[in-house]
PDB file of N, CA and C in Angstrom:
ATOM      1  N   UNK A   1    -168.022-214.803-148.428  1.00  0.00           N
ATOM      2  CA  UNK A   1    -166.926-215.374-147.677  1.00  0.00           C
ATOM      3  C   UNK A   1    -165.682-214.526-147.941  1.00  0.00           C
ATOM      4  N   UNK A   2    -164.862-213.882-147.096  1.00  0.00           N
ATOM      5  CA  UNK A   2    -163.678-213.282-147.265  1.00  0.00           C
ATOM      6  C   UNK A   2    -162.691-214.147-147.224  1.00  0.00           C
ATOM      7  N   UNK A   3    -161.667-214.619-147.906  1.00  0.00           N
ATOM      8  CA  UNK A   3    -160.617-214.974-148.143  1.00  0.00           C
ATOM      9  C   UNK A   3    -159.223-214.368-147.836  1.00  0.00           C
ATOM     10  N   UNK A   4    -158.146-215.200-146.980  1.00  0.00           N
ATOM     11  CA  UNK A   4    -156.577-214.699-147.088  1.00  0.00           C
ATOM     12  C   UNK A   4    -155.941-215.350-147.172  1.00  0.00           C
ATOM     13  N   UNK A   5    -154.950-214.985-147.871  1.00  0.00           N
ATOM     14  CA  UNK A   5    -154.107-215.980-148.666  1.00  0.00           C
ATOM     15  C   UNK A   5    -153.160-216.495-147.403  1.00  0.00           C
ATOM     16  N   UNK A   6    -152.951-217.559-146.802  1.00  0.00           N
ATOM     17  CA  UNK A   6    -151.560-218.007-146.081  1.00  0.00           C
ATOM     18  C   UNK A   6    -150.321-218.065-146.602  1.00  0.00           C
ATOM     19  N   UNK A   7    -150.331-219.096-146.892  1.00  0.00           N
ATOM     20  CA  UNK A   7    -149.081-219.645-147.919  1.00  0.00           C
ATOM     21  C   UNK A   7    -149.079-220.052-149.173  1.00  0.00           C
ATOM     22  N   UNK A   8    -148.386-220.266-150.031  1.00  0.00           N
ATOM     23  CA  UNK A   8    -148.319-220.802-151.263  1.00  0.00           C
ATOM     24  C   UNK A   8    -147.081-221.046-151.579  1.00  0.00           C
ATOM     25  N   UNK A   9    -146.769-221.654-152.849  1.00  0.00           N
ATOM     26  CA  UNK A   9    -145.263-222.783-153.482  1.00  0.00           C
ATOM     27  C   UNK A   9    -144.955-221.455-154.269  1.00  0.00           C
ATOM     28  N   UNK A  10    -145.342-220.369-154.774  1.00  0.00           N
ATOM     29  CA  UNK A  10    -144.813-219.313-155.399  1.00  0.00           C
ATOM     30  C   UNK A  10    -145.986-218.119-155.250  1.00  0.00           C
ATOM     31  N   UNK A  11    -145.454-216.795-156.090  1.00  0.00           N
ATOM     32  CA  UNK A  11    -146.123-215.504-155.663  1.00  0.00           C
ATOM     33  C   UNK A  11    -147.333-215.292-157.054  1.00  0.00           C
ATOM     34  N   UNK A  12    -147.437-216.259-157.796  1.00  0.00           N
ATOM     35  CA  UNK A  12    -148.355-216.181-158.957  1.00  0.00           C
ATOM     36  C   UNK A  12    -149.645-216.490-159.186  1.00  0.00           C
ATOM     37  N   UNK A  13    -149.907-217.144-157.722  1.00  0.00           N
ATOM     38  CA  UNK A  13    -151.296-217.371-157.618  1.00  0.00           C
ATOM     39  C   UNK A  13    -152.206-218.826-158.425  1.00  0.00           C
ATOM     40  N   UNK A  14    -151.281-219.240-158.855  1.00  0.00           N
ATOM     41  CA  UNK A  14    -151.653-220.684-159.785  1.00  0.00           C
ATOM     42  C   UNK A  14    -150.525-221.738-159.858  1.00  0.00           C
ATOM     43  N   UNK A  15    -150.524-221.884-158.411  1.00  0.00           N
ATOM     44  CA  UNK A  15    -149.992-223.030-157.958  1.00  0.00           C
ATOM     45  C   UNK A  15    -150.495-223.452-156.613  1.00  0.00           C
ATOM     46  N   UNK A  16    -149.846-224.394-155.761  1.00  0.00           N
ATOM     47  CA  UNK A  16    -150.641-225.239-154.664  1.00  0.00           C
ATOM     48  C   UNK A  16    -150.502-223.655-153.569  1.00  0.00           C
ATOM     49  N   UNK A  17    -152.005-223.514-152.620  1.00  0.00           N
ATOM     50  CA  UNK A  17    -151.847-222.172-151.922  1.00  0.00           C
ATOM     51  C   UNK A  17    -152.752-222.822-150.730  1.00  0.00           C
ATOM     52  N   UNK A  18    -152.412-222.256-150.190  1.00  0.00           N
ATOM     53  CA  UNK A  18    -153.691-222.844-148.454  1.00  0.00           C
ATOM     54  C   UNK A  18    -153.985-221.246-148.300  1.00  0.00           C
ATOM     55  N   UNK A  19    -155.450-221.187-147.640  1.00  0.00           N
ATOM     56  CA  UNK A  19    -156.538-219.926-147.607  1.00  0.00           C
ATOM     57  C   UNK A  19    -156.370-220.040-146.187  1.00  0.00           C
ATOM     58  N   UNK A  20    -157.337-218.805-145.300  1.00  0.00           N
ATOM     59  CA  UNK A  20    -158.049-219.671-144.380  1.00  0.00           C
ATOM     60  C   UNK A  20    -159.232-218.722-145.011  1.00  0.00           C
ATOM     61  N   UNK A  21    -160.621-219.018-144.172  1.00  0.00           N
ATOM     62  CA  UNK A  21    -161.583-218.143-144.677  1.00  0.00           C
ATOM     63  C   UNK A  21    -162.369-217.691-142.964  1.00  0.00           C
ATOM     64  N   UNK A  22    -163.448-216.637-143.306  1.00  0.00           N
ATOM     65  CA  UNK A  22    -163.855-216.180-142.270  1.00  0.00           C
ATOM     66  C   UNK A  22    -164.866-216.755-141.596  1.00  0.00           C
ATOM     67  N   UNK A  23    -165.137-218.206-141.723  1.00  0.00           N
ATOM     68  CA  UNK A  23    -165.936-219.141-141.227  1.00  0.00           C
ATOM     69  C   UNK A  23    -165.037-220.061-140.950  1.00  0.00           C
ATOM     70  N   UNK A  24    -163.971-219.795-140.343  1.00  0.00           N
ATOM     71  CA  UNK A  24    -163.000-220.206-139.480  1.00  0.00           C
ATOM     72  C   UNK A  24    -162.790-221.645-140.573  1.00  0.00           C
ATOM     73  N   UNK A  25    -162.697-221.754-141.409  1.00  0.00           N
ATOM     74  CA  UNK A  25    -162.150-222.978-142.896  1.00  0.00           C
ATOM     75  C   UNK A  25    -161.002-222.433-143.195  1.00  0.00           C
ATOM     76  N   UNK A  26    -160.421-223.664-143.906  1.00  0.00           N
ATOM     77  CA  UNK A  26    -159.474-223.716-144.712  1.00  0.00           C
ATOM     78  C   UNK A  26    -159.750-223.721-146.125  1.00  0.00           C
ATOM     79  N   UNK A  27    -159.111-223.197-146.996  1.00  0.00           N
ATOM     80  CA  UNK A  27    -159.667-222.955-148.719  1.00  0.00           C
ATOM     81  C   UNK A  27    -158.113-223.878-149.504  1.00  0.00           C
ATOM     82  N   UNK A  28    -157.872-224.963-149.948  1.00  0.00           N
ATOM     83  CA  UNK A  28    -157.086-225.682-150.890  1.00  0.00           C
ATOM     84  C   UNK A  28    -156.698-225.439-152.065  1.00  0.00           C
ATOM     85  N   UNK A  29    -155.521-224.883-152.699  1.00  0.00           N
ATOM     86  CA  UNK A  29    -155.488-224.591-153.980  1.00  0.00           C
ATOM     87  C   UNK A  29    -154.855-225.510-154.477  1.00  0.00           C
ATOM     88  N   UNK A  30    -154.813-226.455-155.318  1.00  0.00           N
ATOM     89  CA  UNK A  30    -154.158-227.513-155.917  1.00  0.00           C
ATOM     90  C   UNK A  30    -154.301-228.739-157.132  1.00  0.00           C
ATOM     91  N   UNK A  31    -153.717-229.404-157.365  1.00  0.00           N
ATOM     92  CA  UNK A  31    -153.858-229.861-158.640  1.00  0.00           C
ATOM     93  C   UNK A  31    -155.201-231.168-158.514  1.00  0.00           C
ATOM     94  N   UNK A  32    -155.920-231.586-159.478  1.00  0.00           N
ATOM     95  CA  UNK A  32    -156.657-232.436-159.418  1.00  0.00           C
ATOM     96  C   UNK A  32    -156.499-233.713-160.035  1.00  0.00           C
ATOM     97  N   UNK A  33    -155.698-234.781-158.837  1.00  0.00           N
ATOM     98  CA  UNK A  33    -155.908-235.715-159.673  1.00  0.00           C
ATOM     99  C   UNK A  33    -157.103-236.817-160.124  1.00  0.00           C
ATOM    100  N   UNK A  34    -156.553-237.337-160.793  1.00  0.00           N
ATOM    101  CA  UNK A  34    -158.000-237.772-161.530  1.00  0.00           C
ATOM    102  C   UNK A  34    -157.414-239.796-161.366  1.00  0.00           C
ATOM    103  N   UNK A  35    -156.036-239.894-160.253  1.00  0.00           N
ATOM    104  CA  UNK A  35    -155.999-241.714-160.406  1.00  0.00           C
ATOM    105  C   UNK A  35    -156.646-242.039-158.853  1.00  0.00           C
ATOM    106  N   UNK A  36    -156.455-241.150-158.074  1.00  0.00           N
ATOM    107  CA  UNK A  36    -156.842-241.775-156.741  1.00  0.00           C
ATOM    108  C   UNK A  36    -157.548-242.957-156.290  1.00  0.00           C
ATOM    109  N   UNK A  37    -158.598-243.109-156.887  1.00  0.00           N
ATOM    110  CA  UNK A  37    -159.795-244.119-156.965  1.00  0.00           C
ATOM    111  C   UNK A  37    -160.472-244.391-155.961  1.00  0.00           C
ATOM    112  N   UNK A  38    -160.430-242.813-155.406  1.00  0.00           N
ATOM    113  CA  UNK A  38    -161.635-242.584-154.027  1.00  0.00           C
ATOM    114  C   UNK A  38    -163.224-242.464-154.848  1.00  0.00           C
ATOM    115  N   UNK A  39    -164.071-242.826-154.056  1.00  0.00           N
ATOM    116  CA  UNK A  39    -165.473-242.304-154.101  1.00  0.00           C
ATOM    117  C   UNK A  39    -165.830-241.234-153.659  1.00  0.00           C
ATOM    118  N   UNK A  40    -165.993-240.402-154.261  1.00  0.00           N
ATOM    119  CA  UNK A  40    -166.337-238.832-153.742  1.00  0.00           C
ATOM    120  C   UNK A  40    -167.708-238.578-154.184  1.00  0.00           C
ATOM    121  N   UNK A  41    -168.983-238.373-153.423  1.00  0.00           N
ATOM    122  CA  UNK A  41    -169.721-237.380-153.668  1.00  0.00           C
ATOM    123  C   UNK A  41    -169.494-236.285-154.696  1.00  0.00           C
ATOM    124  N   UNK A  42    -171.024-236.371-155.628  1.00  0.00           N
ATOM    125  CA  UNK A  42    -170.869-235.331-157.147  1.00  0.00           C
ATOM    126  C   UNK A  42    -169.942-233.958-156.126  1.00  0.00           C
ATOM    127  N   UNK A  43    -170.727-233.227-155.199  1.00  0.00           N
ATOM    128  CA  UNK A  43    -170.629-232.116-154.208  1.00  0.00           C
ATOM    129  C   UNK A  43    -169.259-232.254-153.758  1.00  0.00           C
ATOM    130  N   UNK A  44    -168.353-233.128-153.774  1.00  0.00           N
ATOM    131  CA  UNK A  44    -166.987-233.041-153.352  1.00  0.00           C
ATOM    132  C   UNK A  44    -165.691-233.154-154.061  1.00  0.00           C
ATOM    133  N   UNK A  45    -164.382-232.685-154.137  1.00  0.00           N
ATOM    134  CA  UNK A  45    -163.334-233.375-154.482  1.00  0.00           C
ATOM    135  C   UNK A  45    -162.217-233.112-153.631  1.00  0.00           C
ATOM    136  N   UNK A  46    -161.431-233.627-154.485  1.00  0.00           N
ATOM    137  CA  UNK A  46    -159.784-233.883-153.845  1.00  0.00           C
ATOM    138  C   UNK A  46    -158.693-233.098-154.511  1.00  0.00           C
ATOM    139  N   UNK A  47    -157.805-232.051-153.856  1.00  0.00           N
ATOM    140  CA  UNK A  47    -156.527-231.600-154.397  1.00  0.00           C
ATOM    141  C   UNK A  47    -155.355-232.201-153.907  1.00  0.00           C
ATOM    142  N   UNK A  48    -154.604-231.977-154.387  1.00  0.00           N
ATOM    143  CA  UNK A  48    -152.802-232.198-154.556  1.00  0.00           C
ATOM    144  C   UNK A  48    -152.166-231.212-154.301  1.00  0.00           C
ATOM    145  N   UNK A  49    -151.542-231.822-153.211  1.00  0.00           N
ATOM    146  CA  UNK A  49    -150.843-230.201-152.771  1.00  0.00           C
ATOM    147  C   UNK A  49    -148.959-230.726-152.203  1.00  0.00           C
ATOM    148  N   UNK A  50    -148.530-230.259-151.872  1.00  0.00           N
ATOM    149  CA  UNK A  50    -147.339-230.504-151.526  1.00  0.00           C
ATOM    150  C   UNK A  50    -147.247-230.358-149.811  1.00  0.00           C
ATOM    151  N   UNK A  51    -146.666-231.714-149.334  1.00  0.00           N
ATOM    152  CA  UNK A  51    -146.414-231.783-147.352  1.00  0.00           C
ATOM    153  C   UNK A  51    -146.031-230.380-147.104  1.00  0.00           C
ATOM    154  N   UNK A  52    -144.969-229.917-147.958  1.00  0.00           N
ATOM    155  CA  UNK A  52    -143.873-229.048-147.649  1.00  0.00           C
ATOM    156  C   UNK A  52    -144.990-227.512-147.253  1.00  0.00           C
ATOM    157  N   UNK A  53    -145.877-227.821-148.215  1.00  0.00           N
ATOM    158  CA  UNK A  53    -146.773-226.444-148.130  1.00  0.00           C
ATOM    159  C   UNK A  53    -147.587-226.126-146.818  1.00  0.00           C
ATOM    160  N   UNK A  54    -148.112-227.585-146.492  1.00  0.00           N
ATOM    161  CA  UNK A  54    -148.372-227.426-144.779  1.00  0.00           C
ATOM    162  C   UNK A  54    -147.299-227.398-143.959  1.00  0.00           C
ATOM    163  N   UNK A  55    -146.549-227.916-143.824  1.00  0.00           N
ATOM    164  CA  UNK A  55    -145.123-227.435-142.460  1.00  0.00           C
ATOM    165  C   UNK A  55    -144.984-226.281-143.071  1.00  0.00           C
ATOM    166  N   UNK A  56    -144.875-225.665-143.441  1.00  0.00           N
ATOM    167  CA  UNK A  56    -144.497-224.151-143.968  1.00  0.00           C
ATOM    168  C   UNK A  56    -145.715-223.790-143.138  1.00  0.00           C
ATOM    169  N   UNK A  57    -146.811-223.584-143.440  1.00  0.00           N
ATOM    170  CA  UNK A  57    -147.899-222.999-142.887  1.00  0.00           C
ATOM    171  C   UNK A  57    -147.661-223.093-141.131  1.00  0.00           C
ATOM    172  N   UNK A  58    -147.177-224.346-141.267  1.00  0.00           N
ATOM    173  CA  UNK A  58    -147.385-224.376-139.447  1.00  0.00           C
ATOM    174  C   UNK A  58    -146.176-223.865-138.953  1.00  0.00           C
ATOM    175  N   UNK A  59    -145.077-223.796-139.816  1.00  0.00           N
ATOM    176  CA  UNK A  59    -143.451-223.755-139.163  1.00  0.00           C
ATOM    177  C   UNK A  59    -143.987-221.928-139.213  1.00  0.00           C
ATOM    178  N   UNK A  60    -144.815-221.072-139.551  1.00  0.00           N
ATOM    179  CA  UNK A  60    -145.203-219.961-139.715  1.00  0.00           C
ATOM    180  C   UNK A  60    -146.353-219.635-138.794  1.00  0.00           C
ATOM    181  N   UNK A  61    -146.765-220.876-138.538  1.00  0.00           N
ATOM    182  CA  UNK A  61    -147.408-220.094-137.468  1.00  0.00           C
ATOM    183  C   UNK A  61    -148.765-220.134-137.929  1.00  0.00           C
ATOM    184  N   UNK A  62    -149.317-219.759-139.028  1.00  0.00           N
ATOM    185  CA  UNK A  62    -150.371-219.647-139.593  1.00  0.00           C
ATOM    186  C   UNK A  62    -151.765-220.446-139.430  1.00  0.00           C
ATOM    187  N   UNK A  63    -151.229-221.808-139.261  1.00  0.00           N
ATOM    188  CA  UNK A  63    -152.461-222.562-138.669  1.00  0.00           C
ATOM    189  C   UNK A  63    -152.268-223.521-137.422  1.00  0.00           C
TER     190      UNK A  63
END
């Protein structure tokens, strides 16, 4: 899978980042919380990311 970076909250790479990938996906970089108290499938989870990081993405055009 090839990966590109869209956006992210800073230039360091270990913080909240949105991908897209070449199977036309989106890739999530973000924190994991652990209170939600969803049911997720072993095969799945959930990140934390910031609103601001998607309107950025879209106010850019990007997705």
């Amino acid at each position: 899978m090839r990966v590109t970076q869209l956006v992210s909250e800073c230039e360091l790479g270990d913080c909240p980042t949105l991908y897209a990938t070449d199977r036309g996906t989106l890739l999530v970089q973000g924190e994991t919380p652990h209170d939600h108290g969803l049911r997720l499938p072993a095969h799945e989870t959930v990140v934390e990311i910031p609103v601001d990081l998607i309107r950025k993405a879209i106010r850019d055009q990007l997705i």
